[in-house]
Each structure stands twice: as structure tokens, then as C-alpha cells.
C-alpha atoms as a PDB file:
ATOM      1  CA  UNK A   1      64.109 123.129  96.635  1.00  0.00           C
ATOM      2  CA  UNK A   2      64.837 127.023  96.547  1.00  0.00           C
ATOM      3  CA  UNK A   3      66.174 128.961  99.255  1.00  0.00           C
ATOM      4  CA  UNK A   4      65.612 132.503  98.867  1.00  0.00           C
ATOM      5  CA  UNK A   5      66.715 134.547 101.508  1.00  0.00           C
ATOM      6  CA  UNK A   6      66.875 139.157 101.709  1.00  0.00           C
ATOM      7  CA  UNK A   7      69.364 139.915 103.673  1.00  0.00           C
ATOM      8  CA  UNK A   8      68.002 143.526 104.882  1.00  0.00           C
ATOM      9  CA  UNK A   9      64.697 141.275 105.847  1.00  0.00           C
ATOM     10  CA  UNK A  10      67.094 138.869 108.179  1.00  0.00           C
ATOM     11  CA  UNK A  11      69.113 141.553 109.707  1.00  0.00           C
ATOM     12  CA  UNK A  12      66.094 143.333 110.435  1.00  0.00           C
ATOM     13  CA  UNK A  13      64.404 140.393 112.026  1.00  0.00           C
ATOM     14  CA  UNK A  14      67.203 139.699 114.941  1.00  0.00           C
ATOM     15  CA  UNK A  15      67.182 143.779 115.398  1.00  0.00           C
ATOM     16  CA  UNK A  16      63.371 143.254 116.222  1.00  0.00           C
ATOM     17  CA  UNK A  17      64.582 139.693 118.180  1.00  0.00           C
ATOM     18  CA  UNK A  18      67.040 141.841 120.177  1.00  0.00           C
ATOM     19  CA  UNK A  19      64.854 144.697 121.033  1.00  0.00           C
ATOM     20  CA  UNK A  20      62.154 142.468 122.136  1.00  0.00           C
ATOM     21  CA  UNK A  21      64.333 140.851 124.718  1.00  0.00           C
ATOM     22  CA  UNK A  22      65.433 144.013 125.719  1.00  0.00           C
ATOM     23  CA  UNK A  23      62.266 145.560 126.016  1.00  0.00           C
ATOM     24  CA  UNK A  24      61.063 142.196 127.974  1.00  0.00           C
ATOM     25  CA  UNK A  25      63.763 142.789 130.210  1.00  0.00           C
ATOM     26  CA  UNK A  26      62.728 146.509 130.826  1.00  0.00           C
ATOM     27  CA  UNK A  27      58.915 145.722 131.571  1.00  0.00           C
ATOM     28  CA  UNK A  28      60.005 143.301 133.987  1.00  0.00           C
ATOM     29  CA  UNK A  29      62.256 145.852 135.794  1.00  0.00           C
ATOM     30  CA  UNK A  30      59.225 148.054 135.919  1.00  0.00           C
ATOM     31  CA  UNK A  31      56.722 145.559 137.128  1.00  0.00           C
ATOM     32  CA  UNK A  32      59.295 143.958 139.802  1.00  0.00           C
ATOM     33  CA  UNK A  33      60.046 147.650 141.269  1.00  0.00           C
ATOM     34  CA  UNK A  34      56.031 147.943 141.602  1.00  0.00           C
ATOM     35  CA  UNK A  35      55.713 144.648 142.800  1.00  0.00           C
ATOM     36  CA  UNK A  36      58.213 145.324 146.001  1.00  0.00           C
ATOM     37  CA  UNK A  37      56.567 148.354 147.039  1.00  0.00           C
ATOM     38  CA  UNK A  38      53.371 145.843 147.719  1.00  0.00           C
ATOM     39  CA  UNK A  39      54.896 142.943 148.571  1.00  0.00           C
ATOM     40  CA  UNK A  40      57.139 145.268 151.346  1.00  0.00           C
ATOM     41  CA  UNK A  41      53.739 145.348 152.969  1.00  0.00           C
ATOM     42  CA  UNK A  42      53.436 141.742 153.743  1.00  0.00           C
ATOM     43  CA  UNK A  43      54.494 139.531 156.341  1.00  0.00           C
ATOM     44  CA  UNK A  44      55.877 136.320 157.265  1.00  0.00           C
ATOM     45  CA  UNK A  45      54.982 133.455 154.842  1.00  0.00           C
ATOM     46  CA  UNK A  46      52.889 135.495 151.887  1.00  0.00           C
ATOM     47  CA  UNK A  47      56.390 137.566 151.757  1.00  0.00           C
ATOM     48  CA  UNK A  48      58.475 134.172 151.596  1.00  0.00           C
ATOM     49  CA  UNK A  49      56.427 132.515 149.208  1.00  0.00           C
ATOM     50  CA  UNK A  50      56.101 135.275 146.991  1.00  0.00           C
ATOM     51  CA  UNK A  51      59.700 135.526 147.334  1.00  0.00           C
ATOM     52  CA  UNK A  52      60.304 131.584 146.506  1.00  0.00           C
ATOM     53  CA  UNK A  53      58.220 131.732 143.319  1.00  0.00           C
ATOM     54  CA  UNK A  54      59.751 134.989 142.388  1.00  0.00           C
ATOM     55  CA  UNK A  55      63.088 133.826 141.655  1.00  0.00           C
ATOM     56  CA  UNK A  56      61.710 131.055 139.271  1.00  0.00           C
ATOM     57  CA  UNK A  57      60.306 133.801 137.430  1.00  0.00           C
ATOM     58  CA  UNK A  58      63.192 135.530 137.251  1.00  0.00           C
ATOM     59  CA  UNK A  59      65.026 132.888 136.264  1.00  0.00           C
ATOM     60  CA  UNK A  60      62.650 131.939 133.114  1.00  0.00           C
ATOM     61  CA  UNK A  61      62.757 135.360 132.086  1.00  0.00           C
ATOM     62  CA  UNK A  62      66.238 135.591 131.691  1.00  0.00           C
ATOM     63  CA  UNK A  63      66.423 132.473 130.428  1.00  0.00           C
ATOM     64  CA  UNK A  64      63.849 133.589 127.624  1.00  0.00           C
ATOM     65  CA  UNK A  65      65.624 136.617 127.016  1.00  0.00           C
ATOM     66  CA  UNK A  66      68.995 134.993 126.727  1.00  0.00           C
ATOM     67  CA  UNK A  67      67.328 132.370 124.165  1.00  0.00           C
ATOM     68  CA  UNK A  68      65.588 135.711 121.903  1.00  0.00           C
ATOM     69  CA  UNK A  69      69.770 137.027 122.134  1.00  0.00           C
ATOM     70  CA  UNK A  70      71.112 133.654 120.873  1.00  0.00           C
ATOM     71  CA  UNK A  71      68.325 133.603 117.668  1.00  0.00           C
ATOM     72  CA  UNK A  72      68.958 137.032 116.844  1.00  0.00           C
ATOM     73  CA  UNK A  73      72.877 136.051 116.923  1.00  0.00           C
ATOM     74  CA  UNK A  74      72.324 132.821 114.609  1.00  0.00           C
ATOM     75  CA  UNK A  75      69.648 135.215 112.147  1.00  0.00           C
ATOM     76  CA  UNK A  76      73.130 137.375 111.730  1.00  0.00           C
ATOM     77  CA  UNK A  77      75.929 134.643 111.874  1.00  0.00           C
ATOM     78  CA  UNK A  78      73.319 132.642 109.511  1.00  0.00           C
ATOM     79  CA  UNK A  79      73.661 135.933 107.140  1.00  0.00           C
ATOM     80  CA  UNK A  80      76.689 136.577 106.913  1.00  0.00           C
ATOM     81  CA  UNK A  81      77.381 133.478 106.108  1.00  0.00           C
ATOM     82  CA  UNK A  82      74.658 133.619 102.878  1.00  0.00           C
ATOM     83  CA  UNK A  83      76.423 136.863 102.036  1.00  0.00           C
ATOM     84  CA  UNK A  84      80.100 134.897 101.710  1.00  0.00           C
ATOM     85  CA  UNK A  85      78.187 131.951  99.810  1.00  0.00           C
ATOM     86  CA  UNK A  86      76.667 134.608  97.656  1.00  0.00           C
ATOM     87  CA  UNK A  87      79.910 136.495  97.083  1.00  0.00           C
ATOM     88  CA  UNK A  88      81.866 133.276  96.143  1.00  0.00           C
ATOM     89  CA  UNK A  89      79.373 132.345  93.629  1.00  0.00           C
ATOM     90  CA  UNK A  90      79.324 135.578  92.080  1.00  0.00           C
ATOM     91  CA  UNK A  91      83.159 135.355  91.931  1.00  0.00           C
ATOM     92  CA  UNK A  92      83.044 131.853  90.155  1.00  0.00           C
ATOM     93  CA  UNK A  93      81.379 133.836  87.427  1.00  0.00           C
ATOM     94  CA  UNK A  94      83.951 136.613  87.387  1.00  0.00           C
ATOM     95  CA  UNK A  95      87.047 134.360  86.606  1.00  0.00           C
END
């Protein structure tokens, strides 16, 4: 079995992991501060239960966004790693 991994194609991956989460985070900002202007409006129990159901949400999103932050760390820790593999190799060869 052959493991071939590019190192520029890795890095670039968790970049694109770590700006996604970001990015999911800053939609989410948007929609909840358009969200409160309508549900502001409401009254009694629409209000709460909107409320109650949007703090699950909130939670899953941040839990989503803190599982894209801990693949994009592994991508890089997985990485460097490769790089010090490859670099002890190639120094087996320069003895």
C-alpha cells in the first residue's frame, strides 16, 4: 500500500476547513440578528419556544464548527508530522 501525500494540497485543505467554519459562524450571526428583529414581534409561547429550540441550534452549530477547527488542526499536526518522517528519511540517505 502507497501513501502519497502533497503537503501544499493538505495545508490548503484545513485553510479551506477553517474558513468554512468561520464563514458558518458568520452566516449564522447574520441570520440570528435577522431572526430577533421578527421574533421581537412575538408573544408569549411562539417567543419561548422559538427561544427553547434556538439554543439547540446554537449549540449544534458550534459544536459543528468546533469539530471543522479540530480536522483542520489534525490535516496540519498530521503534516507536519509527514514532513519530519520525510526529512528523516531523506537524512538516512545523507549519512
Amino acid at each position: 500500500m502507497t501513501i502519497q501525500i502533497t503537503y501544499a494540497t493538505v495545508t490548503s485543505s484545513a485553510a479551506d476547513i477553517r474558513s468554512s467554519a468561520t464563514e458558518i459562524g458568520g452566516q449564522l450571526d447574520q441570520l440570528n440578528g435577522k431572526v430577533k428583529k421578527v421574533v421581537a414581534t412575538w408573544d408569549g409561547e411562539a417567543q419561548q419556544a422559538y427561544h427553547a429550540q434556538h439554543s439547540g441550534w446554537d449549540a449544534e452549530v458550534n459544536g459543528l464548527k468546533t469539530t471543522l477547527m479540530q480536522i483542520a488542526t489534525a490535516l496540519e499536526q498530521a503534516t507536519e508530522g509527514y514532513q519530519q518522517t520525510d526529512r528523516r528519511a531523506a537524512q538516512q540517505f545523507g549519512s
